[in-house]
PDB file of N, CA and C in Angstrom:
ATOM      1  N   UNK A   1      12.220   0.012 -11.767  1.00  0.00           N
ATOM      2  CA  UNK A   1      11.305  -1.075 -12.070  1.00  0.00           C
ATOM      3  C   UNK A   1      10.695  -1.650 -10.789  1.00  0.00           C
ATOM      4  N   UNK A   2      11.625  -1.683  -9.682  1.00  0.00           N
ATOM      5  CA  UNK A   2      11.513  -2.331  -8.663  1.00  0.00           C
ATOM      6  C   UNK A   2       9.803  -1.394  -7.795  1.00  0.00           C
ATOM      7  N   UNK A   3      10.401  -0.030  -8.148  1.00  0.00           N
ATOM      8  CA  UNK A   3       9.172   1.128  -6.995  1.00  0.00           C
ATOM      9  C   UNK A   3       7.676   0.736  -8.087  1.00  0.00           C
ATOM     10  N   UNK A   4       7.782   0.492  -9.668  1.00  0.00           N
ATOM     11  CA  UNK A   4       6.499   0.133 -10.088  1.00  0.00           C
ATOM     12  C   UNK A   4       5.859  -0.944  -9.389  1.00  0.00           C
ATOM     13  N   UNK A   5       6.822  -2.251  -8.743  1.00  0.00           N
ATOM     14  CA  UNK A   5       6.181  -3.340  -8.650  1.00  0.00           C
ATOM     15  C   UNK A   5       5.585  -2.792  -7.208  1.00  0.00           C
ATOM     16  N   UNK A   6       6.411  -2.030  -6.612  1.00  0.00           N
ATOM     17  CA  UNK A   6       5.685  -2.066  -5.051  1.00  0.00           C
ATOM     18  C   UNK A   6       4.576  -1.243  -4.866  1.00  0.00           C
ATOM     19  N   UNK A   7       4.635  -0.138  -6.047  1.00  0.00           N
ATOM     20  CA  UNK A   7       3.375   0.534  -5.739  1.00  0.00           C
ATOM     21  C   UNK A   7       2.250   0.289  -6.536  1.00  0.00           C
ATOM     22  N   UNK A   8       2.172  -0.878  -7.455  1.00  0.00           N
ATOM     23  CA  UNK A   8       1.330  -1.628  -7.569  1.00  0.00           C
ATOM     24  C   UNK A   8       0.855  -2.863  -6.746  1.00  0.00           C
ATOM     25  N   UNK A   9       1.393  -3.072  -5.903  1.00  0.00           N
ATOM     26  CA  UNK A   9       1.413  -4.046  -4.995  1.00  0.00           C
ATOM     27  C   UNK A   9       0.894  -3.618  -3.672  1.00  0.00           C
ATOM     28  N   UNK A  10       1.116  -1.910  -3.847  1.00  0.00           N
ATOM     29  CA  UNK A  10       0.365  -0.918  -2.478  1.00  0.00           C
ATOM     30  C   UNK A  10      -1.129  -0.352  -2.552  1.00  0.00           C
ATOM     31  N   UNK A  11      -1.252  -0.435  -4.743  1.00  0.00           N
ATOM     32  CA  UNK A  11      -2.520   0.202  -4.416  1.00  0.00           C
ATOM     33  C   UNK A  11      -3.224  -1.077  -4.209  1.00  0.00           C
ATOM     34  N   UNK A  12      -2.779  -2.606  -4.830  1.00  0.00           N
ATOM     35  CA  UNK A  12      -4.137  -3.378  -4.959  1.00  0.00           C
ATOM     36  C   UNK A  12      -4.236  -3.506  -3.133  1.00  0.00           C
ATOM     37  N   UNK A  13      -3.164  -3.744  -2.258  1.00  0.00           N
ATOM     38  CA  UNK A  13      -3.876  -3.761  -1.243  1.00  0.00           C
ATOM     39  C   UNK A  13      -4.414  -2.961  -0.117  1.00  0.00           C
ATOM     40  N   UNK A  14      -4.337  -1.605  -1.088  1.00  0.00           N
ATOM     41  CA  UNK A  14      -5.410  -0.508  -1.050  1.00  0.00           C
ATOM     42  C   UNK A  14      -6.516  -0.612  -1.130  1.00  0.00           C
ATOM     43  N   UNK A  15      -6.879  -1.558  -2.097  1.00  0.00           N
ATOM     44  CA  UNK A  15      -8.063  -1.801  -3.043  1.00  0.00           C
ATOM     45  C   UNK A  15      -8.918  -2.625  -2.212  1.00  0.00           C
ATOM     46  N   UNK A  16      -8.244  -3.443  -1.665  1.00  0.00           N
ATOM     47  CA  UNK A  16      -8.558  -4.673  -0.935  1.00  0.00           C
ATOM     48  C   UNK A  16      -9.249  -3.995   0.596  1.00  0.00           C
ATOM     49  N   UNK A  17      -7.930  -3.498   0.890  1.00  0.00           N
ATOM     50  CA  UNK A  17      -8.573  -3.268   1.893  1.00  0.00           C
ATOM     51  C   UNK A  17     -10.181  -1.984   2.013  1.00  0.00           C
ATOM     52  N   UNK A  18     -10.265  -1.225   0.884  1.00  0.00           N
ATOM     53  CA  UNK A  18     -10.865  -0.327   0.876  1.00  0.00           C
ATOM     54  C   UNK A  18     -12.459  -1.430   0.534  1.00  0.00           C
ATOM     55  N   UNK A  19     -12.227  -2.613  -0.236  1.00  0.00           N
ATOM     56  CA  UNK A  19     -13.520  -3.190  -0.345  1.00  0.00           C
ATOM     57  C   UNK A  19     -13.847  -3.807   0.306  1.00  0.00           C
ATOM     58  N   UNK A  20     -12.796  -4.986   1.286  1.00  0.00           N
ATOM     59  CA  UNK A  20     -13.139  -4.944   2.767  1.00  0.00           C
ATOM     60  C   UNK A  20     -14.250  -4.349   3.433  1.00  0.00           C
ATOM     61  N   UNK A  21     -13.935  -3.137   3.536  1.00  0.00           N
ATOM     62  CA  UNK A  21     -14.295  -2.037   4.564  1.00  0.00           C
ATOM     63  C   UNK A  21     -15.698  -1.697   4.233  1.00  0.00           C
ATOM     64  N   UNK A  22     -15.939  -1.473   2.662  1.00  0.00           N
ATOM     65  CA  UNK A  22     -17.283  -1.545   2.525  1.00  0.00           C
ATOM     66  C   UNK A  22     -18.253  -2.971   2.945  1.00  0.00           C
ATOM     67  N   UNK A  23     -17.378  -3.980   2.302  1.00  0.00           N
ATOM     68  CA  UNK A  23     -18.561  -4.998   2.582  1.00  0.00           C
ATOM     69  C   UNK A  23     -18.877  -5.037   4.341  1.00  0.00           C
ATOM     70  N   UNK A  24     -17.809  -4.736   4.517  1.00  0.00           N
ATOM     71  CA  UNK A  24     -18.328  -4.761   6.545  1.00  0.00           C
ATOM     72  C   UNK A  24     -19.387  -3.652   6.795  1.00  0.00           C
ATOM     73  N   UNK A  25     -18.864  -2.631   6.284  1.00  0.00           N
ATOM     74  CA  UNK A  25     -20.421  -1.581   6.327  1.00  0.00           C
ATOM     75  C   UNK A  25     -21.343  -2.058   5.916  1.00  0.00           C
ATOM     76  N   UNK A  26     -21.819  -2.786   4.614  1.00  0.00           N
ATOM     77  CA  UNK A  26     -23.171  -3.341   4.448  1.00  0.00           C
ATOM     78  C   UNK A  26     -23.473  -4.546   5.260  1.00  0.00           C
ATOM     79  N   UNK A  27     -22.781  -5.271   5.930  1.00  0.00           N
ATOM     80  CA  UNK A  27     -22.885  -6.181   6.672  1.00  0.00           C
ATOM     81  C   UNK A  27     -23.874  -5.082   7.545  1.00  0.00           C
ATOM     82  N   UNK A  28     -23.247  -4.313   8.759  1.00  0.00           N
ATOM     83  CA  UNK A  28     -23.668  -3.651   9.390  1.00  0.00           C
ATOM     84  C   UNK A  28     -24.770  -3.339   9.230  1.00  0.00           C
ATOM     85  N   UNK A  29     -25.167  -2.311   8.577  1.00  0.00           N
ATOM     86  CA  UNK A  29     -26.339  -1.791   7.910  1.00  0.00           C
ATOM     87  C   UNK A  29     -27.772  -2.687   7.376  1.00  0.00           C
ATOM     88  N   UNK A  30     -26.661  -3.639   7.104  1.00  0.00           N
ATOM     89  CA  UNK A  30     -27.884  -5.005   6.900  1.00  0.00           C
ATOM     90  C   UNK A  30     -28.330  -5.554   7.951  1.00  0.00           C
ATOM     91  N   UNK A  31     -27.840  -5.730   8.913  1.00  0.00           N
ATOM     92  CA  UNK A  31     -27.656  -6.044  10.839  1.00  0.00           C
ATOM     93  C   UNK A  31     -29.089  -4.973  11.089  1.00  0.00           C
ATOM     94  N   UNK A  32     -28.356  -3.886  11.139  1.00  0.00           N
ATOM     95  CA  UNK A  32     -29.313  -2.966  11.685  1.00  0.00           C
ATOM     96  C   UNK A  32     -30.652  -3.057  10.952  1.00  0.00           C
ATOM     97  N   UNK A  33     -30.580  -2.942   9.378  1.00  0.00           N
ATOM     98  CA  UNK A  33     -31.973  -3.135   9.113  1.00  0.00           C
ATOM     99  C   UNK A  33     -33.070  -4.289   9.759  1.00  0.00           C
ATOM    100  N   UNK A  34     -32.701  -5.481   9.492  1.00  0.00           N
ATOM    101  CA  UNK A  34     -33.083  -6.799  10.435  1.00  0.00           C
ATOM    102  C   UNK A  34     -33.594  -6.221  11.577  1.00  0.00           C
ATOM    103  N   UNK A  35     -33.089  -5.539  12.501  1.00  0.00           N
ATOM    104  CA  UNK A  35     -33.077  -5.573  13.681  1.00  0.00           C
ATOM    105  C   UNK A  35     -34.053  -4.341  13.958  1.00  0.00           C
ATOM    106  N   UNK A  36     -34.488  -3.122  13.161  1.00  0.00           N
ATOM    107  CA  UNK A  36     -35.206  -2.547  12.657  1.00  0.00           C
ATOM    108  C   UNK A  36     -36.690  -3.227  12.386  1.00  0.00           C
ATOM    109  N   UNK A  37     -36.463  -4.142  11.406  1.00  0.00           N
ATOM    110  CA  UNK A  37     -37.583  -4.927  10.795  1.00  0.00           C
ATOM    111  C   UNK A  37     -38.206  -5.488  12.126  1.00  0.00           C
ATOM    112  N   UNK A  38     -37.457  -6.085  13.095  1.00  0.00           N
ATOM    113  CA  UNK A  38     -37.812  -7.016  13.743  1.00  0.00           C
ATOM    114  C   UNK A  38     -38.641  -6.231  14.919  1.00  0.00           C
ATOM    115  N   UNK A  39     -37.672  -5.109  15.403  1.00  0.00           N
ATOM    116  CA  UNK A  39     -38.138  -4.434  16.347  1.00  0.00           C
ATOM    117  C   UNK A  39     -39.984  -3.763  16.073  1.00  0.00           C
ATOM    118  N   UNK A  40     -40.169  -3.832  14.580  1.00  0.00           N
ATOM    119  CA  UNK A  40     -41.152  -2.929  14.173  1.00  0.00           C
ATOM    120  C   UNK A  40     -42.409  -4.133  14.294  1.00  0.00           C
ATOM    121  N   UNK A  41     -41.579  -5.408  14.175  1.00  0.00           N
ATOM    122  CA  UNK A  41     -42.840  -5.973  14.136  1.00  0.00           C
ATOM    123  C   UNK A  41     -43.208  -6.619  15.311  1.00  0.00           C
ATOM    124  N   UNK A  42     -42.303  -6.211  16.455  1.00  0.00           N
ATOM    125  CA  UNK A  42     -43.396  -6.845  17.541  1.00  0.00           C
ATOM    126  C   UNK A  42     -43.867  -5.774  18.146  1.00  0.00           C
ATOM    127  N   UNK A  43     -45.228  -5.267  17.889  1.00  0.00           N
ATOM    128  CA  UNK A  43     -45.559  -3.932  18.606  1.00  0.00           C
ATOM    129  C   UNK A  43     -46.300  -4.441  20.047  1.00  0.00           C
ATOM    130  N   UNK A  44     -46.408  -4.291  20.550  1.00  0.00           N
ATOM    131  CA  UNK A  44     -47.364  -4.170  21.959  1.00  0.00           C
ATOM    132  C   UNK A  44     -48.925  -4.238  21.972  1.00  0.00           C
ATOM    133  N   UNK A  45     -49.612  -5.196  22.978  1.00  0.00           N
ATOM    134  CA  UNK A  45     -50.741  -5.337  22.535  1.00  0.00           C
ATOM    135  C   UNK A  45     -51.253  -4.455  23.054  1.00  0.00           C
ATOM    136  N   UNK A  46     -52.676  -3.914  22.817  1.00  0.00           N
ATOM    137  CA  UNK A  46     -53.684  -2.764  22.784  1.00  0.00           C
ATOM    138  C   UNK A  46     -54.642  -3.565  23.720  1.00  0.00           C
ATOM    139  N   UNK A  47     -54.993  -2.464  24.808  1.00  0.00           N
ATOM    140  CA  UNK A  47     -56.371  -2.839  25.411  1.00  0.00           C
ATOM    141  C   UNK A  47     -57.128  -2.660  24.822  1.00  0.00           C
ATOM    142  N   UNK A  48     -58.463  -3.483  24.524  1.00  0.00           N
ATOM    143  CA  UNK A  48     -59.370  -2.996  23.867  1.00  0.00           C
ATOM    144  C   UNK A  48     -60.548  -3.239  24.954  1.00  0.00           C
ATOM    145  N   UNK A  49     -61.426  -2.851  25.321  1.00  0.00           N
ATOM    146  CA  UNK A  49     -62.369  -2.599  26.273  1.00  0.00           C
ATOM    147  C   UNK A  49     -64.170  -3.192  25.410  1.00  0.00           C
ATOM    148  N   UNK A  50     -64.876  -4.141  25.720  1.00  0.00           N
ATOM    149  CA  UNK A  50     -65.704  -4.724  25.100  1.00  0.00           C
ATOM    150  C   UNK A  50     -67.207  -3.345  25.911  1.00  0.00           C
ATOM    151  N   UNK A  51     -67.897  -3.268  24.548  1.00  0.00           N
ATOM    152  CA  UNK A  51     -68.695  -2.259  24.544  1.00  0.00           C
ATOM    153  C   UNK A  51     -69.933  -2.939  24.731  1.00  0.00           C
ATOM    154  N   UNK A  52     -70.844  -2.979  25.881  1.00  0.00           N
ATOM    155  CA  UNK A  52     -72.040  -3.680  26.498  1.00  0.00           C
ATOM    156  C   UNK A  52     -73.072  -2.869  25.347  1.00  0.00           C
ATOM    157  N   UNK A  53     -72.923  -1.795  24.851  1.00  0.00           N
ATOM    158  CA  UNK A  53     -74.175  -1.280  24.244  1.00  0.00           C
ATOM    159  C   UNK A  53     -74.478  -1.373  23.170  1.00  0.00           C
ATOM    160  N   UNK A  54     -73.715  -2.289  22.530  1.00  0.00           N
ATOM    161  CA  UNK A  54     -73.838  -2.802  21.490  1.00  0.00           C
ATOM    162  C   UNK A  54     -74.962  -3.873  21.452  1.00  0.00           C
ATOM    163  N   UNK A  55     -75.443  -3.622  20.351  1.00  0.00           N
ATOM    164  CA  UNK A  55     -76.562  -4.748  20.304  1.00  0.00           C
ATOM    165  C   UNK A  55     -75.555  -6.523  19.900  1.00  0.00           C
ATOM    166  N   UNK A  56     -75.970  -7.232  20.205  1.00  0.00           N
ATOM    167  CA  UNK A  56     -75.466  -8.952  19.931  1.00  0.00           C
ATOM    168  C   UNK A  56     -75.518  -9.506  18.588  1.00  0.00           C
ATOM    169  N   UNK A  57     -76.826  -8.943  18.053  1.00  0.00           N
ATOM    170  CA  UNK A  57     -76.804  -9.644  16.873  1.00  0.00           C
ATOM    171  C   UNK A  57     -77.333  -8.341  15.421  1.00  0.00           C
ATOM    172  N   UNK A  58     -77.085  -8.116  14.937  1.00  0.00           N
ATOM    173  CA  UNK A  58     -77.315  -6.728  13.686  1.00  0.00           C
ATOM    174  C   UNK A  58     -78.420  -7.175  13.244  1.00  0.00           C
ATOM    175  N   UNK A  59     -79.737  -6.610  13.015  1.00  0.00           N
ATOM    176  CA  UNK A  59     -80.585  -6.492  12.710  1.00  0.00           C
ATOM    177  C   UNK A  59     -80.677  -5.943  10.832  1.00  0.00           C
ATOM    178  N   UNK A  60     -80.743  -7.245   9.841  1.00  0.00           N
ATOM    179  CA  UNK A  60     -80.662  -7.000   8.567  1.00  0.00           C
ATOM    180  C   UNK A  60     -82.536  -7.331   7.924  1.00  0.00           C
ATOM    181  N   UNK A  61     -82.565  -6.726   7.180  1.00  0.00           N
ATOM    182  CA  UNK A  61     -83.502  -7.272   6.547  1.00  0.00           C
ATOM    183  C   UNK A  61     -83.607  -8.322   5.503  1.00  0.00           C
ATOM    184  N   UNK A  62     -84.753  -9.070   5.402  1.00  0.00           N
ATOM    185  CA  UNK A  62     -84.618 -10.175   4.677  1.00  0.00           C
ATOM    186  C   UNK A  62     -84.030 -10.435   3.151  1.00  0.00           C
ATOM    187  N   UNK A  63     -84.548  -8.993   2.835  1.00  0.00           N
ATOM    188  CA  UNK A  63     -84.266  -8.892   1.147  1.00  0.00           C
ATOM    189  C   UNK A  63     -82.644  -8.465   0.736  1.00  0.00           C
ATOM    190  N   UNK A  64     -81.936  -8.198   1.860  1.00  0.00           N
ATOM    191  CA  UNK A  64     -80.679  -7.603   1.980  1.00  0.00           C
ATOM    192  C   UNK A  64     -79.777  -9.161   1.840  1.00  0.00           C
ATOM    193  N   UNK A  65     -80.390 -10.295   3.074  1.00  0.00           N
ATOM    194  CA  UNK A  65     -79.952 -11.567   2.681  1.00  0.00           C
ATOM    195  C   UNK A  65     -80.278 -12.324   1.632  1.00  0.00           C
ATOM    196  N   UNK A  66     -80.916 -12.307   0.548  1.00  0.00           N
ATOM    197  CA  UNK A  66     -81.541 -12.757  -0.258  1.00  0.00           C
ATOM    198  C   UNK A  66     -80.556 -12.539  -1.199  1.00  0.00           C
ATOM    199  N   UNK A  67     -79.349 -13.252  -1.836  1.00  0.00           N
ATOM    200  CA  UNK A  67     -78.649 -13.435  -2.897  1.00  0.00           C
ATOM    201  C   UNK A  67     -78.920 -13.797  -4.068  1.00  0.00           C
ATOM    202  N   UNK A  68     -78.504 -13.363  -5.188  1.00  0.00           N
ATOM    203  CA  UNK A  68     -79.060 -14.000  -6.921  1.00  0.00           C
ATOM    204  C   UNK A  68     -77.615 -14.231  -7.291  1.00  0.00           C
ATOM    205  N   UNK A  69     -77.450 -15.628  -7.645  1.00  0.00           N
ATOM    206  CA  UNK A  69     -76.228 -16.152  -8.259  1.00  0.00           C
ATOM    207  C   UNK A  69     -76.627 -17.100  -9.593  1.00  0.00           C
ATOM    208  N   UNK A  70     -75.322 -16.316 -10.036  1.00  0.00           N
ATOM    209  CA  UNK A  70     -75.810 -17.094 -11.857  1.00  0.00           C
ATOM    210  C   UNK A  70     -73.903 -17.640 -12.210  1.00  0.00           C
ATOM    211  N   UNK A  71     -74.552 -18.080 -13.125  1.00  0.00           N
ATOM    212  CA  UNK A  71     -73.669 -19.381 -13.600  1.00  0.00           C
ATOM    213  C   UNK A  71     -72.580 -18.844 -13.787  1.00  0.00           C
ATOM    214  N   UNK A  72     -71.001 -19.181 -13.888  1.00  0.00           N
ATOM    215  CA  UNK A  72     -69.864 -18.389 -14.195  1.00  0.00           C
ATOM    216  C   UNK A  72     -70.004 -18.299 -16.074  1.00  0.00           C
ATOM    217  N   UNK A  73     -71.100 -19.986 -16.349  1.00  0.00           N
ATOM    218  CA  UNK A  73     -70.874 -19.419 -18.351  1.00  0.00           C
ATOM    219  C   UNK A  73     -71.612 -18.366 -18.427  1.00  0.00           C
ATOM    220  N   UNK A  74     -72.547 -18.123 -17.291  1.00  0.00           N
ATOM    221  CA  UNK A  74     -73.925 -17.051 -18.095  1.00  0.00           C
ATOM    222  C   UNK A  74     -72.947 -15.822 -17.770  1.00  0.00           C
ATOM    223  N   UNK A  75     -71.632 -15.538 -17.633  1.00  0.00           N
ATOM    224  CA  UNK A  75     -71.390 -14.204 -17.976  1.00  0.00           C
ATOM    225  C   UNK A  75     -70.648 -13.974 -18.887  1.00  0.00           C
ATOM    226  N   UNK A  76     -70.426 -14.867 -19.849  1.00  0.00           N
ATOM    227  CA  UNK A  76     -69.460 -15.024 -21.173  1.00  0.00           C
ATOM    228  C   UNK A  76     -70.462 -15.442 -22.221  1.00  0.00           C
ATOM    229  N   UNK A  77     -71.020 -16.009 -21.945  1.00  0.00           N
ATOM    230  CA  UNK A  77     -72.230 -16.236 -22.982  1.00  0.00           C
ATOM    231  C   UNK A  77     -73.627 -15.452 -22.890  1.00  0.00           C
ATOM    232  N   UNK A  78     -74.330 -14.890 -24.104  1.00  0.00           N
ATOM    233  CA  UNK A  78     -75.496 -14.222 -24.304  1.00  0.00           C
ATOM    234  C   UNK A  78     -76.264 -15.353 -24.212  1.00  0.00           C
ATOM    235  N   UNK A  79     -76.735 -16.614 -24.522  1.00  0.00           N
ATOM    236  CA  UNK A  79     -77.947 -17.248 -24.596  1.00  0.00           C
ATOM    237  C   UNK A  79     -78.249 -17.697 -23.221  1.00  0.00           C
ATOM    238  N   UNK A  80     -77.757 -16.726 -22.119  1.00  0.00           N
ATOM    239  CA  UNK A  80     -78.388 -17.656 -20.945  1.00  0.00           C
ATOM    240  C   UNK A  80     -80.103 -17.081 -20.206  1.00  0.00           C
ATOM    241  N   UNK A  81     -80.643 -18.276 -19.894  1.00  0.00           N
ATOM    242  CA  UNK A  81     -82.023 -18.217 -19.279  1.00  0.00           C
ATOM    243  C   UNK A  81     -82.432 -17.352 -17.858  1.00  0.00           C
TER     244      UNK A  81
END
């Protein structure tokens, strides 16, 4: 009776210790991801070199700026003017 109690008493802290062991691995793994994440997001800045041959201002035509805006009812409703 006595060897049931102890080797129930061996696996739970088998058990224990075996889930232990995982949660410290996901600890870990969770560590590293973070540290992953973090590393990825500070990247390094880029020279970028400003291009003189570019024109200053884009040359559009008038009718291109010329917008037609209608009412938000006139697109749910047919009777609009």
């Amino acid at each position: 009776m006595t060897s049931r109690i102890l080797l129930r008493q061996q696996l739970m802290r088998e058990q224990m210790q075996e889930q232990e062991r995982r949660e410290q691995q996901q600890k870990q793994q969770a560590a590293q991801f973070m540290q992953q994440r973090v590393a990825a997001s500070h990247t390094p800045a880029i020279n970028v070199s400003v291009s003189t041959s570019l024109p200053s201002a884009a040359q559009v035509p008038m009718e291109v700026l010329k917008v037609r805006a209608t009412q938000p009812s006139c697109l749910t409703m047919r009777n609009c003017s």
